[in-house]
Structures are given as structure tokens and as C-alpha cells.
N, C-alpha and C. Protein backbone atom coordinates (compact mmCIF):
# COMPACT_ATOMS: atom_id res chain seq x y z
N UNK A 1 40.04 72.27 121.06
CA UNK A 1 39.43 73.46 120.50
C UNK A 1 39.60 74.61 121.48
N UNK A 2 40.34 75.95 120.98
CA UNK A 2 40.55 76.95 122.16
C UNK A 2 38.72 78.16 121.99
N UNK A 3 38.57 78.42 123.00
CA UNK A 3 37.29 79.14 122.53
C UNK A 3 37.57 80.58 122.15
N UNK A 4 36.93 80.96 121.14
CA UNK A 4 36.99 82.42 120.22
C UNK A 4 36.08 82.75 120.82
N UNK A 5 35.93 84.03 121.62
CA UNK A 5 34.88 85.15 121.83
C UNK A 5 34.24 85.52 121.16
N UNK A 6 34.79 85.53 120.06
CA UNK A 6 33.78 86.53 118.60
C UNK A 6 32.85 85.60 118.06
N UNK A 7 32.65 83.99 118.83
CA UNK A 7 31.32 83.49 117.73
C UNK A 7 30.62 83.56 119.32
N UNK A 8 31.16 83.02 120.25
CA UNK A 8 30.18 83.37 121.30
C UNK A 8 30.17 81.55 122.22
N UNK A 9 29.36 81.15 122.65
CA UNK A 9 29.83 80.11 123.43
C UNK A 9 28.97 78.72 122.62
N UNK A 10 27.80 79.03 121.89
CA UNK A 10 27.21 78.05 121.16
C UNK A 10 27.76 77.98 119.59
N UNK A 11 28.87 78.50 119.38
CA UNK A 11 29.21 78.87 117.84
C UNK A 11 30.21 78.60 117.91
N UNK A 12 31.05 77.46 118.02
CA UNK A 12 32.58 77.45 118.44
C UNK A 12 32.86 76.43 117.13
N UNK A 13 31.95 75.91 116.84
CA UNK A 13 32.60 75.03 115.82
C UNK A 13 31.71 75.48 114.13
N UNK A 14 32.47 74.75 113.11
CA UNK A 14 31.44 75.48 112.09
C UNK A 14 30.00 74.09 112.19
N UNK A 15 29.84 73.23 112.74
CA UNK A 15 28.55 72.79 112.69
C UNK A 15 27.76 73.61 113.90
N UNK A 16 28.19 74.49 115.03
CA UNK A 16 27.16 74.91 115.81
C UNK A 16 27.00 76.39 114.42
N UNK A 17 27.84 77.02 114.03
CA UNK A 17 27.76 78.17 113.60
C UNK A 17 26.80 77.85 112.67
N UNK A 18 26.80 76.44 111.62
CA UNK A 18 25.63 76.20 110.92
C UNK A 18 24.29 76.31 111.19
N UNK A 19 24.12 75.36 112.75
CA UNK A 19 22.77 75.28 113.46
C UNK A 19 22.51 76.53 113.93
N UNK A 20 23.56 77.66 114.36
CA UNK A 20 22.95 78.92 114.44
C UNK A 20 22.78 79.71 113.60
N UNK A 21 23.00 79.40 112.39
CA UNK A 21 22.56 80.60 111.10
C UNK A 21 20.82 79.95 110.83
N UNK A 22 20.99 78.40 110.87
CA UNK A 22 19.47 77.84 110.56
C UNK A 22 18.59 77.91 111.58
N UNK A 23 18.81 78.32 112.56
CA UNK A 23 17.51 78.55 113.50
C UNK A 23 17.46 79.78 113.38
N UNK A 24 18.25 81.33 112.89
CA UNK A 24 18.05 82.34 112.99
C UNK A 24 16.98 82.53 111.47
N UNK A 25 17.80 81.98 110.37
CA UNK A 25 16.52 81.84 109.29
C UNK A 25 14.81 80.94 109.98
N UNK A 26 15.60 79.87 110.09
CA UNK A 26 13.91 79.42 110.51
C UNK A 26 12.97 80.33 111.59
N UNK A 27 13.34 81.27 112.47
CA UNK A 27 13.04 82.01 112.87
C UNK A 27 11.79 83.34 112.57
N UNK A 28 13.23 83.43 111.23
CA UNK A 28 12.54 84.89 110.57
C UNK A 28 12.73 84.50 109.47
N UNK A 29 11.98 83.43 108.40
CA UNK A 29 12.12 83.38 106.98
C UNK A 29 11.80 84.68 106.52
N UNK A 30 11.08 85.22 106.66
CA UNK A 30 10.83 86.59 105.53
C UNK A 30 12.13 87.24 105.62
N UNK A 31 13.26 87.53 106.72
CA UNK A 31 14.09 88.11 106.79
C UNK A 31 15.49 87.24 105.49
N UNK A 32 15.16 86.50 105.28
CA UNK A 32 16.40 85.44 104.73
C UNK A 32 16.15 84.80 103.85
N UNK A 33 14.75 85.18 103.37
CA UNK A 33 14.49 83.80 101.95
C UNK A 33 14.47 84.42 100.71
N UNK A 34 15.12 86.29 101.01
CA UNK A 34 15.38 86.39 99.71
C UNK A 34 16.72 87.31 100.16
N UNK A 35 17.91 86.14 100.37
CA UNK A 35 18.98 87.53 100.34
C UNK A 35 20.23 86.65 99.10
N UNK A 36 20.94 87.99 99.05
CA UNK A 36 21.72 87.97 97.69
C UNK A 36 22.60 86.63 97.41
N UNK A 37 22.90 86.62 96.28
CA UNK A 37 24.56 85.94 96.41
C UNK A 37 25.60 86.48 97.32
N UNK A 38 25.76 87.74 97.41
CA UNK A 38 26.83 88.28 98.18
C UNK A 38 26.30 87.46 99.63
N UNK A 39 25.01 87.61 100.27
CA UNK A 39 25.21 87.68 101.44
C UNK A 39 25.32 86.00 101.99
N UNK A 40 24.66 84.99 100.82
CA UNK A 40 25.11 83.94 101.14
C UNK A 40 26.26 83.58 101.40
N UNK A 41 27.23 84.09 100.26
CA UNK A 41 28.64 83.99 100.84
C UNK A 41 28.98 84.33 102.03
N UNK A 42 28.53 85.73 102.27
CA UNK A 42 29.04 85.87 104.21
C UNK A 42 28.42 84.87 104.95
N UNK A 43 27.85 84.00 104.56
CA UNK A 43 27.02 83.38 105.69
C UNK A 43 27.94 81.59 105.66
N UNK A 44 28.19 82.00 104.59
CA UNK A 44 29.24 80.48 104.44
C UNK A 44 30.67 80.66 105.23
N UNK A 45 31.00 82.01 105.15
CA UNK A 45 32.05 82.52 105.52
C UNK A 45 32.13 82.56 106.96
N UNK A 46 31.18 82.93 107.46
CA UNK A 46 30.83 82.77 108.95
C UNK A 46 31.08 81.65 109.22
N UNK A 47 29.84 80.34 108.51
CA UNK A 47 30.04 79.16 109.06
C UNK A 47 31.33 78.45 108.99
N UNK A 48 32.01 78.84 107.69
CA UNK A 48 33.29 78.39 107.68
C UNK A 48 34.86 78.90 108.79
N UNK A 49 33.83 80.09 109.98
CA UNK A 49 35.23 80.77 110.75
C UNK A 49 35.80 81.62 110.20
N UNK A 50 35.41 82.35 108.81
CA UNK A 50 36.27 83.57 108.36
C UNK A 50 36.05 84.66 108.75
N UNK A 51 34.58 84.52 109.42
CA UNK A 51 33.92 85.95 109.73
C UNK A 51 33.72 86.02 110.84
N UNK A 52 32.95 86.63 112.01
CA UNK A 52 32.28 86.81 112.98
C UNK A 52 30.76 87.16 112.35
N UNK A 53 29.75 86.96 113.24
CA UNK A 53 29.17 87.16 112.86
C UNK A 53 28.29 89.18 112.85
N UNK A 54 29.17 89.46 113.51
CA UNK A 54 28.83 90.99 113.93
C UNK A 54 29.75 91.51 112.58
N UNK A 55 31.20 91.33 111.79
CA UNK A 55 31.39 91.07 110.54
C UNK A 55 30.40 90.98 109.81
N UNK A 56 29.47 89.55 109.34
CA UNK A 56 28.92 89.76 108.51
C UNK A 56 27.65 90.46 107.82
N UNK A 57 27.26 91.48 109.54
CA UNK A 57 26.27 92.23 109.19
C UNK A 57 26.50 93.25 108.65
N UNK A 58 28.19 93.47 109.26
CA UNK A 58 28.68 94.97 108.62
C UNK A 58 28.84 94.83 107.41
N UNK A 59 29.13 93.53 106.92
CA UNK A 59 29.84 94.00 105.36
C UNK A 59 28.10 93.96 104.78
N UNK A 60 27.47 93.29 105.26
CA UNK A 60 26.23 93.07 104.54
C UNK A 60 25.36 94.55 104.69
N UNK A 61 25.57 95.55 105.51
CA UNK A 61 24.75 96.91 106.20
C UNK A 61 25.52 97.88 105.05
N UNK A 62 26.67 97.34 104.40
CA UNK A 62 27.39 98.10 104.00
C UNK A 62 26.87 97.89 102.58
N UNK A 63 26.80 96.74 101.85
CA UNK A 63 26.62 96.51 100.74
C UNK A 63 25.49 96.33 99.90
N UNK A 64 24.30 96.44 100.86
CA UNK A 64 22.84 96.18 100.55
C UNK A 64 22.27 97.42 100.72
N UNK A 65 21.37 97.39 99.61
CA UNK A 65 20.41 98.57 100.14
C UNK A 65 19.07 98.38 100.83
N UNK A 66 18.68 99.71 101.57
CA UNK A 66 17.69 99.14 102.52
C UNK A 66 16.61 98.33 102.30
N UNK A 67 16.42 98.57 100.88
CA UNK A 67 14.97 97.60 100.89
C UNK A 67 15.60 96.38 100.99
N UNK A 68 16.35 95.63 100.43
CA UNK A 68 17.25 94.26 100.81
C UNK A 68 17.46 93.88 101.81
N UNK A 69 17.68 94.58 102.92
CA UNK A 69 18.03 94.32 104.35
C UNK A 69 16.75 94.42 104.89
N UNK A 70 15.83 94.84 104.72
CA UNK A 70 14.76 94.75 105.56
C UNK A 70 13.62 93.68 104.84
N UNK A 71 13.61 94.22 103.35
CA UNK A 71 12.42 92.95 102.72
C UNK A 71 10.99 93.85 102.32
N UNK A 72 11.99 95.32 102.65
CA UNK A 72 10.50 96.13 102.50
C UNK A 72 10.94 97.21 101.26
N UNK A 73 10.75 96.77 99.73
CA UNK A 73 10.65 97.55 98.58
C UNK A 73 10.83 99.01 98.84
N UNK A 74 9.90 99.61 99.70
CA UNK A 74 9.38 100.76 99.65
C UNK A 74 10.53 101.56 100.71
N UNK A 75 11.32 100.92 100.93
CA UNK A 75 12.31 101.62 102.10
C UNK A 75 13.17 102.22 101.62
């Protein structure tokens, strides 16, 4: 396995990239227990190595509106 910079040193494979998307949800459920279809896909995409994960915030910063990204209606 050669190491990629862009997942970082605990994200090198797609089972660490898994365990790091699920401790960042278990973390902050309110942040993640209601996001789209779209953004699940980036998150598969990540785990699967298509993305970075600094990628999938952009496409997700890009495609959501604020109340979605934050969880707060009123934004």
C-alpha cells in the first residue's frame, strides 16, 4: 500500500476511511443523522478512495443549503 496524503495517516485504507467517517458521525449525530442522498454518496465515495475528504465537503458546501449543513432550519 503506497501512502496518499490526501486521506491523511489513519485513512489509508477504505476500512480506516470507514472507521473515520463513523466516529466523526458518532461524535456529532445531530450533525449527520439527517443528511441527503447526495451527501451519502460522497461519503461512500470517500470511503471507497474517490474522494478526499476535504473534496467531499466542497462538493457538499457547494450543493446544500445552509440550513442542511448546519441542522439549523432557520439559517
Amino acid at each position: 500500500m503506497n501512502y496518499d496524503p490526501k486521506y491523511g495517516p489513519n485513512a489509508q485504507t477504505s476500512e480506516q476511511r470507514a472507521y473515520v467517517l463513523q466516529q466523526m458521525q458518532a461524535a456529532n449525530p445531530a450533525r449527520y443523522n439527517k443528511i441527503s442522498a447526495y451527501v451519502t454518496r460522497l461519503f461512500a465515495r470517500y470511503v471507497a478512495g474517490e474522494l478526499s475528504w476535504t473534496q467531499v465537503q466542497a462538493m457538499r458546501f457547494a450543493a446544500e443549503p445552509l440550513a442542511l449543513r448546519t441542522g439549523n432550519p432557520e439559517a
